[in-house]
Protein backbone atom coordinates (compact mmCIF):
# COMPACT_ATOMS: atom_id res chain seq x y z
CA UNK A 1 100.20 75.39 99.03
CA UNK A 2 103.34 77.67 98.56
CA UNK A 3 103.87 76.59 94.93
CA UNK A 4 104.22 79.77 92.59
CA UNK A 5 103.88 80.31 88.95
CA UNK A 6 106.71 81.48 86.82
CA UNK A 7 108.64 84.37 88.46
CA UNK A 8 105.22 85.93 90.88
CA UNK A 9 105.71 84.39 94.17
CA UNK A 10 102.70 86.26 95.35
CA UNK A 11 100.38 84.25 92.99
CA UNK A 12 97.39 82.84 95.06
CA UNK A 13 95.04 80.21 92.64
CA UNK A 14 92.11 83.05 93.70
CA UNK A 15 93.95 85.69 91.52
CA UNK A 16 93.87 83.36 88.97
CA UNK A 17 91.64 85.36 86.09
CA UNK A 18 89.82 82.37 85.49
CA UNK A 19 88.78 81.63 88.56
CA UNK A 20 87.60 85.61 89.15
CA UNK A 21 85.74 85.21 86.10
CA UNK A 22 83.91 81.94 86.88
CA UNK A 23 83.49 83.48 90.68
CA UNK A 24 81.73 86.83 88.87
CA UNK A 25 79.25 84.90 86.66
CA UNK A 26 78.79 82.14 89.21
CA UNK A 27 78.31 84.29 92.56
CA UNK A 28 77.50 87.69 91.10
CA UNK A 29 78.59 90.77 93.81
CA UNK A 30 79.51 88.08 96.10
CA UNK A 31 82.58 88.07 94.10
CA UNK A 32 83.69 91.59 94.01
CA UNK A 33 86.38 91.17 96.29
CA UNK A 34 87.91 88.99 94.22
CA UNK A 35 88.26 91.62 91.38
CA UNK A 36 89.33 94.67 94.29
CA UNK A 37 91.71 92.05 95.81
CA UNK A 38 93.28 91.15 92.44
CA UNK A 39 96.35 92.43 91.58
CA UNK A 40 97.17 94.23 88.08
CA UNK A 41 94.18 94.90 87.19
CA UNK A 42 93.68 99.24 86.57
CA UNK A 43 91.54 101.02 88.96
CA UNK A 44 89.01 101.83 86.28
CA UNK A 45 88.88 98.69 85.39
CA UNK A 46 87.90 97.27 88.73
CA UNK A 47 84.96 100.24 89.03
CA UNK A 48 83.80 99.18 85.85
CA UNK A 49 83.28 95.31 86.58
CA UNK A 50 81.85 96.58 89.78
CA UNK A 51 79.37 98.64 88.48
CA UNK A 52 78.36 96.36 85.59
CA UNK A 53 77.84 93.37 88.35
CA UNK A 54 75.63 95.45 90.00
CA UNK A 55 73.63 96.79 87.32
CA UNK A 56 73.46 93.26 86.50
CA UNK A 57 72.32 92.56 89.74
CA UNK A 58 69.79 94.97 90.24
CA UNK A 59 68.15 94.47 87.01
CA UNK A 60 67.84 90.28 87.91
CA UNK A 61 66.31 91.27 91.73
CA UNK A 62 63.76 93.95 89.40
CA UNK A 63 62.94 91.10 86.66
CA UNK A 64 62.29 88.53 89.73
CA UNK A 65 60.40 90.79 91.08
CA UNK A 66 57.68 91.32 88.30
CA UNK A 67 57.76 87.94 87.65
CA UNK A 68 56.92 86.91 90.72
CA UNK A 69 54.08 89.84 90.74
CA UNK A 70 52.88 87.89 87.55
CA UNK A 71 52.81 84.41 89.39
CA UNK A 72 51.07 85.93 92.22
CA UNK A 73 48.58 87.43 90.32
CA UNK A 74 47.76 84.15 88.11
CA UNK A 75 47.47 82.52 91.27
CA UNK A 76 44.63 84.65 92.50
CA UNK A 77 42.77 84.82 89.41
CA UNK A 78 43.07 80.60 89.66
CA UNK A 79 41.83 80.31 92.86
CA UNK A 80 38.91 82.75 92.21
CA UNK A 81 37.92 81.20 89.44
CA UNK A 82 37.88 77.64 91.09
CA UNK A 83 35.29 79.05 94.06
């Protein structure tokens, strides 16, 4: 568990950039403090991850949304054409 890499004896496998990445596309916002928490990496940087996550985000909850609309609405027209 205290193992390091090279000279950084602050190196934790979750600042790993692989495993920030993989945490971003796998768990989405969930991740963000992952990036914050991450050391070396510039401010502006970090604020534009964030706010490209949650653009991301927001446009995927929108999408389900109509989607869903579109199922819901299929569904009625079904079961009012099966009376």
């Amino acid at each position: 568990m205290g193992e390091s890499r090279g000279n950084n004896t602050s190196a934790c496998w979750y600042h790993e950039p692989w495993v920030v990445f993989m945490a971003l596309v796998l768990l989405g916002p969930i991740a963000l403090p992952l990036v914050w928490g991450r050391p070396g990496i510039p401010l502006f940087v970090k604020a534009f991850i964030t706010v490209t996550v949650t653009i991301l985000m927001l446009g995927a909850l929108i999408g389900s949304a109509k989607y869903i609309g579109v199922i819901l609405e299929q569904y009625r027209e079904l079961t009012e054409a099966m009376k």
